[in-house]
C-alpha atoms as a PDB file:
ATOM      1  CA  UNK A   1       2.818  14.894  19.528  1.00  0.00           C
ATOM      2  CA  UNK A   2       1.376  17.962  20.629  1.00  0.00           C
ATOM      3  CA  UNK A   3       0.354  18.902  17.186  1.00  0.00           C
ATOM      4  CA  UNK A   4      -1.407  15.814  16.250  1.00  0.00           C
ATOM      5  CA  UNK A   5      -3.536  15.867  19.875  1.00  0.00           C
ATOM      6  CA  UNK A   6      -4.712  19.268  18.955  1.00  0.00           C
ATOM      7  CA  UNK A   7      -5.860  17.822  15.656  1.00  0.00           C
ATOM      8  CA  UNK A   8      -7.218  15.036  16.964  1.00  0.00           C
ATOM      9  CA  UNK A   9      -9.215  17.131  19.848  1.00  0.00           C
ATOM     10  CA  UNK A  10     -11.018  19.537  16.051  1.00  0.00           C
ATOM     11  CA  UNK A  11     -11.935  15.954  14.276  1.00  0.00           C
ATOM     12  CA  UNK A  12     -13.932  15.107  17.106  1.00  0.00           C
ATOM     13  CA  UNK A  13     -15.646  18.124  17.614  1.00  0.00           C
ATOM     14  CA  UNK A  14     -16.430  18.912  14.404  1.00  0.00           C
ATOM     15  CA  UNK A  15     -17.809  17.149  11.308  1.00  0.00           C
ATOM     16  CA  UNK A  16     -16.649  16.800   7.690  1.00  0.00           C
ATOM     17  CA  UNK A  17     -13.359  18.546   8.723  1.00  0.00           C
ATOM     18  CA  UNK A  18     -10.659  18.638   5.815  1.00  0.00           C
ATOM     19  CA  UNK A  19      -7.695  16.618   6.605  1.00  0.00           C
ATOM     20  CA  UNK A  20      -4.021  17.991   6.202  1.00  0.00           C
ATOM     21  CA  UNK A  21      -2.753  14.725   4.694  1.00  0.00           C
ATOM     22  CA  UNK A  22      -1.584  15.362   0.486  1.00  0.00           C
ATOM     23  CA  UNK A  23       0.856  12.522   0.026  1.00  0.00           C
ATOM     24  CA  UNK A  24       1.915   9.275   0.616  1.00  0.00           C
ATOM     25  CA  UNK A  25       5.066  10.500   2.689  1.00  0.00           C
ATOM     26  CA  UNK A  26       2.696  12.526   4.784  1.00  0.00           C
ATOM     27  CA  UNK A  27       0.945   9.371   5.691  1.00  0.00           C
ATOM     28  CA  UNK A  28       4.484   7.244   6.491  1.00  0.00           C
ATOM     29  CA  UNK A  29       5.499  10.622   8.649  1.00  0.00           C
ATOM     30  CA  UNK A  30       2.052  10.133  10.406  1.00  0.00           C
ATOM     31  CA  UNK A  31       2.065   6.690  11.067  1.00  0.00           C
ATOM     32  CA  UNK A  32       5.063   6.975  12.515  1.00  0.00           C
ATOM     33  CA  UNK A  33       4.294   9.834  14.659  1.00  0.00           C
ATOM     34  CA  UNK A  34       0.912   8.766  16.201  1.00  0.00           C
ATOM     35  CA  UNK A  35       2.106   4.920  16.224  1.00  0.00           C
ATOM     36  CA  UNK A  36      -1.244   3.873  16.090  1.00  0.00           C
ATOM     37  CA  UNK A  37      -3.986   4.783  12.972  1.00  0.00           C
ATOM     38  CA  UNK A  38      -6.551   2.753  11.951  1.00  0.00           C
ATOM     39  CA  UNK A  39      -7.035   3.147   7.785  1.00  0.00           C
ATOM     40  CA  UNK A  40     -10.859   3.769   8.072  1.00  0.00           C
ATOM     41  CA  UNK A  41     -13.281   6.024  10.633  1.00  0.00           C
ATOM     42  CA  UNK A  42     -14.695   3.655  13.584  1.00  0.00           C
ATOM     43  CA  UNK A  43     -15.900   4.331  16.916  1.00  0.00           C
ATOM     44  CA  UNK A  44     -13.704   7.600  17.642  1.00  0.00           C
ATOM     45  CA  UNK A  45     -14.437  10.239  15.574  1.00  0.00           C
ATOM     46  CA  UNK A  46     -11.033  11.560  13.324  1.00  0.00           C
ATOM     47  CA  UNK A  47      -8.646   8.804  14.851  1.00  0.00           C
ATOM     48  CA  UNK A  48      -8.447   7.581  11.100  1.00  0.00           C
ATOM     49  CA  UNK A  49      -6.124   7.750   8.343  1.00  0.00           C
ATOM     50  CA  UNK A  50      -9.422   7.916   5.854  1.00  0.00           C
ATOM     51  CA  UNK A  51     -10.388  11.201   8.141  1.00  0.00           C
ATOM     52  CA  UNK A  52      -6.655  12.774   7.794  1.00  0.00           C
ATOM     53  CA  UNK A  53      -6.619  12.736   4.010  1.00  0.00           C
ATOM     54  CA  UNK A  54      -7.009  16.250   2.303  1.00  0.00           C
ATOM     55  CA  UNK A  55     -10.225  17.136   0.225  1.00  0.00           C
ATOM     56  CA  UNK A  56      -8.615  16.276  -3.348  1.00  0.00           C
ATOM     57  CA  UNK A  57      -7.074  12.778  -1.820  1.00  0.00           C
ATOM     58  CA  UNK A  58     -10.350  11.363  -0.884  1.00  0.00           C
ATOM     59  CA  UNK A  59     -12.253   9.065  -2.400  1.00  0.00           C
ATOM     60  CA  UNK A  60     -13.980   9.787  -5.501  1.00  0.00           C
ATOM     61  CA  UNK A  61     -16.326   7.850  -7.793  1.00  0.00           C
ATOM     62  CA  UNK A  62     -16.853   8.940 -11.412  1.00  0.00           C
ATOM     63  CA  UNK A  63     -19.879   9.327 -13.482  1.00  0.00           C
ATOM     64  CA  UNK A  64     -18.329   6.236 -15.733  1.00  0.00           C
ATOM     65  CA  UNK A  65     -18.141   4.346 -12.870  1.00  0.00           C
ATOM     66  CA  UNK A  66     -14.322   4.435 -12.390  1.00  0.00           C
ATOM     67  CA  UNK A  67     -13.400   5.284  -8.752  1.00  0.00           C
ATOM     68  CA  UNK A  68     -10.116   7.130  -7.426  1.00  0.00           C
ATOM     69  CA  UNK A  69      -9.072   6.837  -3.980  1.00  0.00           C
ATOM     70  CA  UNK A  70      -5.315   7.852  -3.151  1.00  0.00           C
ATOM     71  CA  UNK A  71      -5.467   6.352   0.280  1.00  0.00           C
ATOM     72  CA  UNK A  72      -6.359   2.981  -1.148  1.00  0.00           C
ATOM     73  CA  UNK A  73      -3.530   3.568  -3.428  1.00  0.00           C
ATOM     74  CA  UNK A  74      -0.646   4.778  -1.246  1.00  0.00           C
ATOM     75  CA  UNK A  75      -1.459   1.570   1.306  1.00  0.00           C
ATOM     76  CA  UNK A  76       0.463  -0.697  -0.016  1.00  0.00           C
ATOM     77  CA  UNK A  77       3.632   1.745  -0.460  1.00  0.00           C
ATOM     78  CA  UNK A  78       3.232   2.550   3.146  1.00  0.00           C
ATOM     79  CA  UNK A  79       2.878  -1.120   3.873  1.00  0.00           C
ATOM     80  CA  UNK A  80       6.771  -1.530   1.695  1.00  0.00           C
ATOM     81  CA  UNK A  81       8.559   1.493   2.450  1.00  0.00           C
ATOM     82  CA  UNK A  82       6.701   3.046   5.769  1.00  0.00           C
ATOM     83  CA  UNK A  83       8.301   1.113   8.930  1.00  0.00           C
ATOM     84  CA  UNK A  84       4.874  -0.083   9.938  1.00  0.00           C
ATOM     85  CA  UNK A  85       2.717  -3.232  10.122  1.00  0.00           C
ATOM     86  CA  UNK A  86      -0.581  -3.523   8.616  1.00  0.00           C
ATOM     87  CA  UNK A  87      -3.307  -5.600   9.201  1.00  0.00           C
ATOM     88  CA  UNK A  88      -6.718  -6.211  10.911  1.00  0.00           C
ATOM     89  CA  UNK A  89      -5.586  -5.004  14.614  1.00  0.00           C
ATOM     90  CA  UNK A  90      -8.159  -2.708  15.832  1.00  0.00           C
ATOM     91  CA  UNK A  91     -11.428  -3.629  16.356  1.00  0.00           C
ATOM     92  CA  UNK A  92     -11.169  -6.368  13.965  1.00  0.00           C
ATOM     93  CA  UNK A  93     -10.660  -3.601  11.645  1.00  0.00           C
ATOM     94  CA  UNK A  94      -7.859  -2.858   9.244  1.00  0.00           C
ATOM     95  CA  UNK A  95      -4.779  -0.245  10.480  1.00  0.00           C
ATOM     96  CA  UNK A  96      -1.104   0.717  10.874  1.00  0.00           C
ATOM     97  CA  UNK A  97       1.171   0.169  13.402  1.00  0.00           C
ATOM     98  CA  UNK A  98       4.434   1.620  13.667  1.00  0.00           C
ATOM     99  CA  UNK A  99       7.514  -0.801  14.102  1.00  0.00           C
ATOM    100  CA  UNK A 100       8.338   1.357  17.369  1.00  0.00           C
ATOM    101  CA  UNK A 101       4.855   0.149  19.057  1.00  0.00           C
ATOM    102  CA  UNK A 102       5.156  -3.500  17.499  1.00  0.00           C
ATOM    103  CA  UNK A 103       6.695  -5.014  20.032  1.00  0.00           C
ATOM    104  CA  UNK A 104       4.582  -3.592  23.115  1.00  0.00           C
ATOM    105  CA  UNK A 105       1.229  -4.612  20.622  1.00  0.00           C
ATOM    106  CA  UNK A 106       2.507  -8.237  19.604  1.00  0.00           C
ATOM    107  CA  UNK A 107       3.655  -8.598  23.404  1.00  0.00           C
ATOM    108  CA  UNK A 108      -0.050  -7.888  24.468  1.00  0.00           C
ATOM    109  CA  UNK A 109      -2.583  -9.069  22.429  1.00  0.00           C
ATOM    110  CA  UNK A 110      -0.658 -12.767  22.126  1.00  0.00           C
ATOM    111  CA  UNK A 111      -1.130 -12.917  25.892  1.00  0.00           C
ATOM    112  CA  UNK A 112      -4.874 -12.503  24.886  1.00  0.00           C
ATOM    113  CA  UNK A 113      -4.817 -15.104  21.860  1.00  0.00           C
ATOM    114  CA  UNK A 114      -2.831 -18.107  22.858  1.00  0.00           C
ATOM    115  CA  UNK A 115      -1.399 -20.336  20.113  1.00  0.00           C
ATOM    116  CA  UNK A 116      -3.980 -22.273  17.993  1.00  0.00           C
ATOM    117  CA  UNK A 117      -3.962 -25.876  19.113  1.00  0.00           C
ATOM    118  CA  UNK A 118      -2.767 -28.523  16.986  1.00  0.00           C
ATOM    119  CA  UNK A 119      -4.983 -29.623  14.230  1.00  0.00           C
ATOM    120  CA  UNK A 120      -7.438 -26.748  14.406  1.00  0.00           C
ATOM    121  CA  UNK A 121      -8.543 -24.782  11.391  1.00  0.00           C
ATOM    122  CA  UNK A 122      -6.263 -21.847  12.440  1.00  0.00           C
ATOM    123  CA  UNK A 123      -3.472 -24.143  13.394  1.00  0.00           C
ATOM    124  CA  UNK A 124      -3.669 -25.733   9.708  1.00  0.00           C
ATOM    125  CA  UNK A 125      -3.858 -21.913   8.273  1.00  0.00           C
ATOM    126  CA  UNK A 126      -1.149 -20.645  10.040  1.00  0.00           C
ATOM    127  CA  UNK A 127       1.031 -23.838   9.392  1.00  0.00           C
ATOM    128  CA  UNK A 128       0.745 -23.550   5.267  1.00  0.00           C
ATOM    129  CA  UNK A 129       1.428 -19.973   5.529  1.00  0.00           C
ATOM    130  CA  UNK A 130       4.247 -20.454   7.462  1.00  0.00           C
ATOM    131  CA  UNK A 131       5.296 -23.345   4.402  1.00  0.00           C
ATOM    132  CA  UNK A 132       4.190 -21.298   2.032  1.00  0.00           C
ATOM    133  CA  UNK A 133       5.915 -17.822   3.394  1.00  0.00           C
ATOM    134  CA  UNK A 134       3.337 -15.884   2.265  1.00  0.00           C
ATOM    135  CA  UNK A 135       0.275 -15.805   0.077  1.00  0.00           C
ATOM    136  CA  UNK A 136      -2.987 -14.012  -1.492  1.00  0.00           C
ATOM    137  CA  UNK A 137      -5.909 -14.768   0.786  1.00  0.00           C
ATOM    138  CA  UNK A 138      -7.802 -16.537  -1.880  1.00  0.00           C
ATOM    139  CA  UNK A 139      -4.726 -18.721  -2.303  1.00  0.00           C
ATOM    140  CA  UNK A 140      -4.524 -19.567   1.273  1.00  0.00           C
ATOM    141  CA  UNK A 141      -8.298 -19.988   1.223  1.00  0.00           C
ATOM    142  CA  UNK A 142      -7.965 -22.489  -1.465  1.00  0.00           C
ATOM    143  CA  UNK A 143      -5.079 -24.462   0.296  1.00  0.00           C
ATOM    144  CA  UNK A 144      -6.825 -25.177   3.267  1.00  0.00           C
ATOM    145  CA  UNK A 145      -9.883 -26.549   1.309  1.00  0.00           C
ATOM    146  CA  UNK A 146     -12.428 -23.384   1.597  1.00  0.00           C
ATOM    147  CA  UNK A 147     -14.015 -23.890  -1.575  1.00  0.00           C
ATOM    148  CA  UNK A 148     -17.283 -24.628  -0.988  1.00  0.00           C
ATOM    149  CA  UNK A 149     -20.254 -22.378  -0.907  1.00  0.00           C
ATOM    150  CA  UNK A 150     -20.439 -19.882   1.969  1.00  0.00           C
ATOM    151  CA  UNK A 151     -16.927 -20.638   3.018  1.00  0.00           C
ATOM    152  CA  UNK A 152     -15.176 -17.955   1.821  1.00  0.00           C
ATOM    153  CA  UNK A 153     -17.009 -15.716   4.590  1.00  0.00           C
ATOM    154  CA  UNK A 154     -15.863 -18.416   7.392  1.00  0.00           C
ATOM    155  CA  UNK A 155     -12.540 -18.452   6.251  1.00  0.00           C
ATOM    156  CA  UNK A 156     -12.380 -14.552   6.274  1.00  0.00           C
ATOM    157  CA  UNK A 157     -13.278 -14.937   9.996  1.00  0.00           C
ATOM    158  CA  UNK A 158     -10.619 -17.020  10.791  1.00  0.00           C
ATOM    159  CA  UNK A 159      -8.110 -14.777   9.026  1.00  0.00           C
ATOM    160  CA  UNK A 160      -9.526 -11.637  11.025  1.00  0.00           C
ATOM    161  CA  UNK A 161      -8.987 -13.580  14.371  1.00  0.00           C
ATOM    162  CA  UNK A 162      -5.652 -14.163  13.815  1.00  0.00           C
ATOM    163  CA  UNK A 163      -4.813 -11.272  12.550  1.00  0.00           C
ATOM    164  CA  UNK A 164      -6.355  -9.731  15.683  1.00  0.00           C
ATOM    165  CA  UNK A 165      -3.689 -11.845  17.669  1.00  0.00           C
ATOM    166  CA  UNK A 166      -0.824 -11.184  15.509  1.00  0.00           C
ATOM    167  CA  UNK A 167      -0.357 -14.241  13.811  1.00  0.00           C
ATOM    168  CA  UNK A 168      -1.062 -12.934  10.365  1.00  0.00           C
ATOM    169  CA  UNK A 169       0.118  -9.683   9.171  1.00  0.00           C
ATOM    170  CA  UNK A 170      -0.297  -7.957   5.504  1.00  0.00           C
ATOM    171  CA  UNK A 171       3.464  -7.902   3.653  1.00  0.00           C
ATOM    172  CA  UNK A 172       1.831  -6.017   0.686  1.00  0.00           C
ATOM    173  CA  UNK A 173      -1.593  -6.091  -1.794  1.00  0.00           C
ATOM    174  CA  UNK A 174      -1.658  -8.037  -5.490  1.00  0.00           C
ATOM    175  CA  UNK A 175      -3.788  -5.965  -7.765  1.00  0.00           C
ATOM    176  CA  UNK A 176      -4.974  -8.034 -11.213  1.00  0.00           C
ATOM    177  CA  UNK A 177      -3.364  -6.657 -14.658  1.00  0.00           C
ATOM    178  CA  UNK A 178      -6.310  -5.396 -17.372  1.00  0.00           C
ATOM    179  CA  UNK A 179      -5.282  -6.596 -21.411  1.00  0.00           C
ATOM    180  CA  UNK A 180      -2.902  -2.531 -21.152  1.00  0.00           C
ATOM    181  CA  UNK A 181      -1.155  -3.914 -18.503  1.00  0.00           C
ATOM    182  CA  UNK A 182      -2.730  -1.605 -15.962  1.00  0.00           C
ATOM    183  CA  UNK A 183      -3.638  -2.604 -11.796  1.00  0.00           C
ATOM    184  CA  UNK A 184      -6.965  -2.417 -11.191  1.00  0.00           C
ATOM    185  CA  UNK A 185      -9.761  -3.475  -8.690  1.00  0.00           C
ATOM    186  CA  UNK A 186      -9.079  -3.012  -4.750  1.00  0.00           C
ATOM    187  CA  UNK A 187      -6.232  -5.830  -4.790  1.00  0.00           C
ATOM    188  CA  UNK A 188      -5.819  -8.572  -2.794  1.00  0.00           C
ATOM    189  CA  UNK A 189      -4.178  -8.687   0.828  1.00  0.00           C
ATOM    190  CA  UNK A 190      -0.710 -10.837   0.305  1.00  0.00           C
ATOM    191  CA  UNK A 191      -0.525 -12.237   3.792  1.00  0.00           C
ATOM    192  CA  UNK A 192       2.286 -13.697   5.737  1.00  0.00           C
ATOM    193  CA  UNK A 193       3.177 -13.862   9.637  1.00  0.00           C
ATOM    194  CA  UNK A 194       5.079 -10.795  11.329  1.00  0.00           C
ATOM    195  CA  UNK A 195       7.896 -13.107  12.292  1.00  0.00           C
ATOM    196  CA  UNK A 196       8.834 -13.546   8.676  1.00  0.00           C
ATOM    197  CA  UNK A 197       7.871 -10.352   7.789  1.00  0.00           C
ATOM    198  CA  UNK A 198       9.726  -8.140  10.787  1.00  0.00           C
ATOM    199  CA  UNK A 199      11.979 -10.548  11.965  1.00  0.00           C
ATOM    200  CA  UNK A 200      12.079 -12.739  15.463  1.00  0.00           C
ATOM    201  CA  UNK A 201      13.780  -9.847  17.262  1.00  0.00           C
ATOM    202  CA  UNK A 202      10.990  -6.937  16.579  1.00  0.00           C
ATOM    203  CA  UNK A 203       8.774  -9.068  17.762  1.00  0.00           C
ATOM    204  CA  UNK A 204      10.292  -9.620  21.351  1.00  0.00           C
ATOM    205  CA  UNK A 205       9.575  -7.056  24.345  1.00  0.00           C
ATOM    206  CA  UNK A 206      11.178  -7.037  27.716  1.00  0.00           C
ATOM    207  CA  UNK A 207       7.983  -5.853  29.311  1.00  0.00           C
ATOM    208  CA  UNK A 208       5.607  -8.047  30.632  1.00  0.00           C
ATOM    209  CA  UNK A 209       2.287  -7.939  28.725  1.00  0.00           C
ATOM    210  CA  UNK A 210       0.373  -5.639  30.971  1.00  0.00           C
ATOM    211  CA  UNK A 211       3.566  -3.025  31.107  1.00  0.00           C
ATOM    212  CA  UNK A 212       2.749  -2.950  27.316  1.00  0.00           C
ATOM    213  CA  UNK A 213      -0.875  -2.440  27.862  1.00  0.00           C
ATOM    214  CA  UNK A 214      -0.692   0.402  30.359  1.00  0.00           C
ATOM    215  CA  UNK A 215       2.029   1.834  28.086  1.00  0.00           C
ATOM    216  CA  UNK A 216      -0.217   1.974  24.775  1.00  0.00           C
ATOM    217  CA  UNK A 217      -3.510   3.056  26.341  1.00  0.00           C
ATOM    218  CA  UNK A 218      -1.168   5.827  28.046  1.00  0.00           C
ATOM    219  CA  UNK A 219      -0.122   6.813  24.514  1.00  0.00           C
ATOM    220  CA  UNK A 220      -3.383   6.735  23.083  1.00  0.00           C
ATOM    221  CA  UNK A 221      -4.972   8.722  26.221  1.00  0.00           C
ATOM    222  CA  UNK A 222      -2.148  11.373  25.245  1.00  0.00           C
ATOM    223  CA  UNK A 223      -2.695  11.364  21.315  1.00  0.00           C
ATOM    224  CA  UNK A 224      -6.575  11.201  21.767  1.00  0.00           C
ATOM    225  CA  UNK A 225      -7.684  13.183  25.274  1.00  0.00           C
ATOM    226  CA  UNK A 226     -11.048  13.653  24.010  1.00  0.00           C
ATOM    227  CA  UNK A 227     -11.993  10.241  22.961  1.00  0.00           C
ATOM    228  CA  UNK A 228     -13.640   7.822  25.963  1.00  0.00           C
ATOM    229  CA  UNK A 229     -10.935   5.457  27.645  1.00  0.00           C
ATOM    230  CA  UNK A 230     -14.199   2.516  27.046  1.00  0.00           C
ATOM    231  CA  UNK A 231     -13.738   3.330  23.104  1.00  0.00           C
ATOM    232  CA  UNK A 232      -9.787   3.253  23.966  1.00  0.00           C
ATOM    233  CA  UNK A 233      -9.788   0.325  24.925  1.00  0.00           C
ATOM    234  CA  UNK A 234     -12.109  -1.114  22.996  1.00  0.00           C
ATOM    235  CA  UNK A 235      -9.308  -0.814  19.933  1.00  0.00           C
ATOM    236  CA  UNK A 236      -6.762  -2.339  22.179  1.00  0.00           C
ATOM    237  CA  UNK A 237      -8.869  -5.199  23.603  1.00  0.00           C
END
């Protein structure tokens, strides 16, 4: 831990640092270490994985207009293999969560969101993913009747709320196949909820939801001594 608060405490005091991160492993071990890591820079300065990637693993656009970004790339993989949870948790933006800090997150922010009520438009989502298992957002989108114009941004905002309260969680990303049979585009999030995805049991905590507040914004005090506890928070909250 001590290692990553020290590198942490450069990334916010200086700009354009170059990251230490050179492979998708490194990323897993990260996640895993810090517990917490949004994927792209918000409101503290470093405390992202896009920050943490070496020089050569960042993104880079092409005078043919191709694009190469490794972190894009190795998402997914960390998403399959990494012990983590993805998903819009922080902010209402996108990030990892270890499986060891689940619990205490799940635990808190679903004392903050309560269930949908019956016969709302997130009830109805969350029921035909739950039928469905899981599904590409524009699937989903389509199933619950957003087809009409401007209603792909509404349903967007319903998916970010309840990912924000744990109900939705990202079990991978669908990229289309080109005529050579190669992935290409940004992909699309295949969604599902972190009960089928994790498992009942990871998603249970013996502490009450407060104990699992206090206990992450201790953690993130620790990893991130620099950063204001109002910006802390903030990502919690």
């Amino acid at each position: 831990m001590k290692a990553f608060i020290e590198y942490f405490k450069n990334m916010q005091e200086r700009n354009g640092a170059i990251g230490y991160i050179h492979s998708c492993p490194e990323l897993m071990e990260c996640v895993q270490q810090i517990g917490f890591l949004p994927l792209l820079e918000g409101g503290i300065r470093g405390y992202a994985a896009e920050s943490l990637m070496a020089e050569e693993c960042r993104f880079t656009q092409f005078d043919d207009g191709s694009w190469e970004w490794p972190l894009w790339q190795w998402k997914g993989s960390v998403v399959r293999e990494g012990g983590c949870v993805y998903g819009k948790f922080f902010a209402g933006k996108a990030g990892f969560i270890s499986r060891e800090w689940w619990s205490d997150f799940y635990n808190w922010r679903r004392s903050q969101h309560p269930v949908p009520e019956e016969g709302t438009i997130e009830d109805i989502i969350l029921s035909t993913l739950r039928e469905q298992g899981s599904m590409i957002t524009r699937e989903l989108r389509a199933a619950c009747d957003f087809t009409g114009k401007n209603m792909r941004s509404k349903f967007d905002a319903y998916i970010s709320r309840l990912q924000m309260g744990t109900y939705i969680v990202t079990e991978d990303f669908v990229y289309p196949v080109d005529k050579h049979g190669r992935e290409y585009g940004f992909g699309w999030s295949l969604l599902t909820t972190p009960e089928r995805l994790l498992g009942r049991e990871a998603c249970l905590c013996e502490r009450t939801p407060e104990e699992s507040y206090d206990r992450i914004i201790t953690h993130l005090s620790r990893l991130l001594p620099n950063a204001p506890e109002k910006q802390i928070k903030k990502l919690i909250k």
